[in-house]
C-alpha atoms as a PDB file:
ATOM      1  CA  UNK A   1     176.611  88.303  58.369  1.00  0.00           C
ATOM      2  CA  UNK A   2     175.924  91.039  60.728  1.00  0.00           C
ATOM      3  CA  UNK A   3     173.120  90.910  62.937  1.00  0.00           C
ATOM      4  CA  UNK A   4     172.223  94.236  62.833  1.00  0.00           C
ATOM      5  CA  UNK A   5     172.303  96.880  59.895  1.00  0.00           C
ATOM      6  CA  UNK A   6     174.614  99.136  62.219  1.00  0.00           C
ATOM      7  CA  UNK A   7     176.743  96.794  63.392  1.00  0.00           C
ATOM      8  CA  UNK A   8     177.524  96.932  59.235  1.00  0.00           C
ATOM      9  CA  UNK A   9     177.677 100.917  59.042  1.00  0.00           C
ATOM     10  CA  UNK A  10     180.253 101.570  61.409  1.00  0.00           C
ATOM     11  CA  UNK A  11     183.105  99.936  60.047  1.00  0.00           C
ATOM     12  CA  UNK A  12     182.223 101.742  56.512  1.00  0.00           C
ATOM     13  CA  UNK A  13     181.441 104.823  58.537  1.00  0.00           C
ATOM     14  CA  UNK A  14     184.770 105.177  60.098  1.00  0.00           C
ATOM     15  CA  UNK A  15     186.525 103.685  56.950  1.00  0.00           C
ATOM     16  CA  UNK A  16     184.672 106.596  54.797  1.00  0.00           C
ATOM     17  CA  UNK A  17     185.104 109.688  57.743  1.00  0.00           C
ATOM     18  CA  UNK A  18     189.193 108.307  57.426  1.00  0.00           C
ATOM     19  CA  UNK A  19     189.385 108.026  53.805  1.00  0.00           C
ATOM     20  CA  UNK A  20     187.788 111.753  53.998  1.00  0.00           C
ATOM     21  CA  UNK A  21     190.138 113.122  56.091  1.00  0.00           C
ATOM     22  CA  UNK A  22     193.388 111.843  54.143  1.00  0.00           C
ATOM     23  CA  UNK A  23     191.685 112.737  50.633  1.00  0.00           C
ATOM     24  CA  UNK A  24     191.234 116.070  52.440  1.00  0.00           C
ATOM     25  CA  UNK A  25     195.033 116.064  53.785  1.00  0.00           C
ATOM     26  CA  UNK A  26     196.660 115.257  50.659  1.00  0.00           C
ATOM     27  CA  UNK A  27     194.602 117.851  48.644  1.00  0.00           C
ATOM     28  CA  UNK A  28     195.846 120.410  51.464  1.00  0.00           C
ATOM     29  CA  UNK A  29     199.324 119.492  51.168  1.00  0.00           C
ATOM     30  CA  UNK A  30     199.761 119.444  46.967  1.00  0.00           C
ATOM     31  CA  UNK A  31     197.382 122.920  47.924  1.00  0.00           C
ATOM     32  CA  UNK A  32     200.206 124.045  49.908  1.00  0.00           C
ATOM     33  CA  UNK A  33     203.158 123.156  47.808  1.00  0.00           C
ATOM     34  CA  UNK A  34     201.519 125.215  44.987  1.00  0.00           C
ATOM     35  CA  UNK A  35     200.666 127.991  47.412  1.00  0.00           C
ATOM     36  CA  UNK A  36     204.715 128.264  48.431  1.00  0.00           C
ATOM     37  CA  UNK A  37     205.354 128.535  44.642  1.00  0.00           C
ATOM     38  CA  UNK A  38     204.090 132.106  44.595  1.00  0.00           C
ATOM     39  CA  UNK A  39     204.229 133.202  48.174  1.00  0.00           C
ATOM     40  CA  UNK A  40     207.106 132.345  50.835  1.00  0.00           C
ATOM     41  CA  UNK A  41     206.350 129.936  53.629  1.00  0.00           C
ATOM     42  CA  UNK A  42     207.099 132.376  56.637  1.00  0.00           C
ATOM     43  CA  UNK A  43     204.350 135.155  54.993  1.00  0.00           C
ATOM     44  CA  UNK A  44     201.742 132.675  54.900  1.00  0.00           C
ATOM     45  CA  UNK A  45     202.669 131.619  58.345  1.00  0.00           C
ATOM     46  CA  UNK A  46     202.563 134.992  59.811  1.00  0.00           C
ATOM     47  CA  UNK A  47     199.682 136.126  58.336  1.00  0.00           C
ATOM     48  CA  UNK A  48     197.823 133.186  59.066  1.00  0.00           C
ATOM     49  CA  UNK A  49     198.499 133.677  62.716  1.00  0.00           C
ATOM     50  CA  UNK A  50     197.772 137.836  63.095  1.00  0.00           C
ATOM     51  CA  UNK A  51     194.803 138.112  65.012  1.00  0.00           C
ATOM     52  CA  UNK A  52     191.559 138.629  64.276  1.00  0.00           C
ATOM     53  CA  UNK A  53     187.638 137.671  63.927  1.00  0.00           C
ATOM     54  CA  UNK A  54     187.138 134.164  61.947  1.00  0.00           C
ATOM     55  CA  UNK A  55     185.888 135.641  59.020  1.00  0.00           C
ATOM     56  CA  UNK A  56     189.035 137.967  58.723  1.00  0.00           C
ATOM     57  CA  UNK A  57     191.047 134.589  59.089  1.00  0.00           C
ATOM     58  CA  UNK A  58     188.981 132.933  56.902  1.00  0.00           C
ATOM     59  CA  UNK A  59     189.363 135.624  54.247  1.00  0.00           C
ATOM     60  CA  UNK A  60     192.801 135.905  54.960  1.00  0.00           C
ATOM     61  CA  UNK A  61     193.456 132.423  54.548  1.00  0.00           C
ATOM     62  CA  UNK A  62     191.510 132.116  51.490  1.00  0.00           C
ATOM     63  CA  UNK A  63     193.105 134.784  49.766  1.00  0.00           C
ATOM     64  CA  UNK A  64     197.079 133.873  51.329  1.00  0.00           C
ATOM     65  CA  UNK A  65     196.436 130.090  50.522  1.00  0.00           C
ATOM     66  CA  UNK A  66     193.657 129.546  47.417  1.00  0.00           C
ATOM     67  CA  UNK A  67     195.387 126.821  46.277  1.00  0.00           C
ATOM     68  CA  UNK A  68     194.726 124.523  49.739  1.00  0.00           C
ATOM     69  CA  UNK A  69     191.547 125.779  50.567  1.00  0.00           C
ATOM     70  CA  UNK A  70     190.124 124.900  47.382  1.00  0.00           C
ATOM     71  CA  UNK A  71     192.014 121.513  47.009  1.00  0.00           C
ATOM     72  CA  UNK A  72     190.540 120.670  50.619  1.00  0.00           C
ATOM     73  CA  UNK A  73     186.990 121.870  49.757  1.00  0.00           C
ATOM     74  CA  UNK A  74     186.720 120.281  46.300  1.00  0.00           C
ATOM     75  CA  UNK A  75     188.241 116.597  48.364  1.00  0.00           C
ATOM     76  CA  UNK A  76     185.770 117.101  50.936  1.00  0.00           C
ATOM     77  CA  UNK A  77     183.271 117.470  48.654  1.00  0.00           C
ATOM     78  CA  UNK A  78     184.152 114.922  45.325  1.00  0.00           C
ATOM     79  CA  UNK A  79     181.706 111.639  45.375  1.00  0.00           C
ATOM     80  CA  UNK A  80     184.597 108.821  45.435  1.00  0.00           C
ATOM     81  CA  UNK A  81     183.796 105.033  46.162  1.00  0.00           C
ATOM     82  CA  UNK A  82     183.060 104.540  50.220  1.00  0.00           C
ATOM     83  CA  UNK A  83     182.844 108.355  50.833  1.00  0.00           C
ATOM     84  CA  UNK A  84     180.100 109.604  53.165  1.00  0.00           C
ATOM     85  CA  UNK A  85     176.743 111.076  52.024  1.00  0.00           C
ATOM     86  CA  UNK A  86     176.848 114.646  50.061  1.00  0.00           C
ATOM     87  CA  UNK A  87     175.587 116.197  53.575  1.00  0.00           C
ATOM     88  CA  UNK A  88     178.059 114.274  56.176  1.00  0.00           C
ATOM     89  CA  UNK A  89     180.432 115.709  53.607  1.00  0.00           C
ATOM     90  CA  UNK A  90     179.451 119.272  53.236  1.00  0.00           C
ATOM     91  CA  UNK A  91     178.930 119.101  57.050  1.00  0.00           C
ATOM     92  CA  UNK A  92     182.629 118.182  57.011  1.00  0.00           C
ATOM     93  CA  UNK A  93     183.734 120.339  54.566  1.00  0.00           C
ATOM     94  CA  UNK A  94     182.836 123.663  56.647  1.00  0.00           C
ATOM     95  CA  UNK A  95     183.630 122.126  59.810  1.00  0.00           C
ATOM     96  CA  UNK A  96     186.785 121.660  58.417  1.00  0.00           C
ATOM     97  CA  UNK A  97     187.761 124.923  57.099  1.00  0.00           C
ATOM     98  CA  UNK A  98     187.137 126.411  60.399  1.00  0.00           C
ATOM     99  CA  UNK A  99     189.308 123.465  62.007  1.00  0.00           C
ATOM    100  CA  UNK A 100     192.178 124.737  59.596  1.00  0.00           C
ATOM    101  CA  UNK A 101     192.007 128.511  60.195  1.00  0.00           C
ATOM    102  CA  UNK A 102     191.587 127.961  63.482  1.00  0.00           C
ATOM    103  CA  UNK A 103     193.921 125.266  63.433  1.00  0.00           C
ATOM    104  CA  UNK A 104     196.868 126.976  61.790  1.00  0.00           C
ATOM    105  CA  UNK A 105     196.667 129.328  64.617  1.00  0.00           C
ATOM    106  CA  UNK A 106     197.327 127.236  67.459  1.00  0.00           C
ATOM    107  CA  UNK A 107     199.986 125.330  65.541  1.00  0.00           C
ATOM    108  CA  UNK A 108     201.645 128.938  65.131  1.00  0.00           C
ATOM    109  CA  UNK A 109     201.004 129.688  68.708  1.00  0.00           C
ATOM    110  CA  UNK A 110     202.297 126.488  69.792  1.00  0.00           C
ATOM    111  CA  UNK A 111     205.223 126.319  67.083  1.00  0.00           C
ATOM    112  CA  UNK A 112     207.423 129.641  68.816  1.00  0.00           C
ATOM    113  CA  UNK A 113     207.510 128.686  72.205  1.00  0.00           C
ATOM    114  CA  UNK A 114     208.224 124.870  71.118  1.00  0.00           C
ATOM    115  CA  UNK A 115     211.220 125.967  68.895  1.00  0.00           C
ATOM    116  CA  UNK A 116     209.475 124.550  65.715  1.00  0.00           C
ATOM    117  CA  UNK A 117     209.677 126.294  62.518  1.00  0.00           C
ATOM    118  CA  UNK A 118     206.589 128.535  61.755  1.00  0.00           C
ATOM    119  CA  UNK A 119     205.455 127.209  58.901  1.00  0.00           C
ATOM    120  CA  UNK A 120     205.496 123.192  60.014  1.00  0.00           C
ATOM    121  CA  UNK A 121     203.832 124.300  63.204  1.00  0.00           C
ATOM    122  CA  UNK A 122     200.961 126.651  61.493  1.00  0.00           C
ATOM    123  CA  UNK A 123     201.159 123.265  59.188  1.00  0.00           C
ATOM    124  CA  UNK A 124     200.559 120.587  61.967  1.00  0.00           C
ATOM    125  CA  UNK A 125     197.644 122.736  63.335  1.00  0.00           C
ATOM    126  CA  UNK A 126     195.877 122.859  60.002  1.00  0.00           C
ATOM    127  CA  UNK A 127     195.826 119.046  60.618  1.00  0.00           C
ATOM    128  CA  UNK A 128     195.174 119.073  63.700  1.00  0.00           C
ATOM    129  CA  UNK A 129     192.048 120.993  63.739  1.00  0.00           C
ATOM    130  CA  UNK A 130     190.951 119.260  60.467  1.00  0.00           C
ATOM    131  CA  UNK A 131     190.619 116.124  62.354  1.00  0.00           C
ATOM    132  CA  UNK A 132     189.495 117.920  65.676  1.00  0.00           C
ATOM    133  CA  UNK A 133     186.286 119.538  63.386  1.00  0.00           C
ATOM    134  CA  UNK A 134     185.791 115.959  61.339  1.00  0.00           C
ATOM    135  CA  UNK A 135     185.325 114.435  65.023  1.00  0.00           C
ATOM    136  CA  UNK A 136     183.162 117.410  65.899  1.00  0.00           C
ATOM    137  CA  UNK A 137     180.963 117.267  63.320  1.00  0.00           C
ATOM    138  CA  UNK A 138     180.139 113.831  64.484  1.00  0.00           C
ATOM    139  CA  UNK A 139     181.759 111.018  61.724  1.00  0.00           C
ATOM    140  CA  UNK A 140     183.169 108.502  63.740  1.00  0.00           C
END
């Protein structure tokens, strides 16, 4: 037994800020696939790196790709066995939308130079800056 209640939390903290972050990945992904059904993969890629404010990304983003930016939002935010509190995962949940706007930017700004298709790099960078924002927002 522990000797401490933290010395208990952390493992379930960082077992709980992981589990959130792969429920959150997977929901993006099956997002995704259903967002390619109805729009090709190099439109969403190049509008999802034209330039702008972050709310014009955001709503571009939202509008381009509703299917994975509701999947994520609604797997940050479902109550499933060994997820975080309803705040650590709101927290995450915005912190993580900006990571993947902003995210899908750098992967497209990254993927031309690098010779990687558009649409794995703007990809890659969604993930990317998920897990950059779920560090952020402090979950270990």
């Amino acid at each position: 037994m522990p000797a401490t209640p933290a010395a208990d939390g952390a493992p379930r903290a960082r077992a709980g800020a992981a589990g959130l972050w792969l429920a959150c990945m997977a929901a993006m992904a099956a997002g995704l696939w259903i967002d390619t059904l109805g729009k090709p993969a190099a439109l969403l890629a190049s509008e999802c790196a034209a330039p702008g404010s972050l709310a014009d990304m955001a709503w571009r983003h939202a509008w381009l790709m509703p299917a994975s930016s509701i999947a994520m939002l609604a797997a940050a935010l479902a109550p499933w066995p060994g997820a975080p509190a309803l705040g650590t995962r709101l927290a995450c949940a915005v912190s993580m939308s900006a990571g993947m706007i902003l995210g899908a930017q750098l992967g497209m700004a990254l993927a031309l130079p690098l010779g990687v298709a558009p649409f794995a790099g703007m990809v890659a960078g969604m993930a990317a800056g998920m897990a950059a924002a779920l560090l952020a927002a402090g979950s270990p």
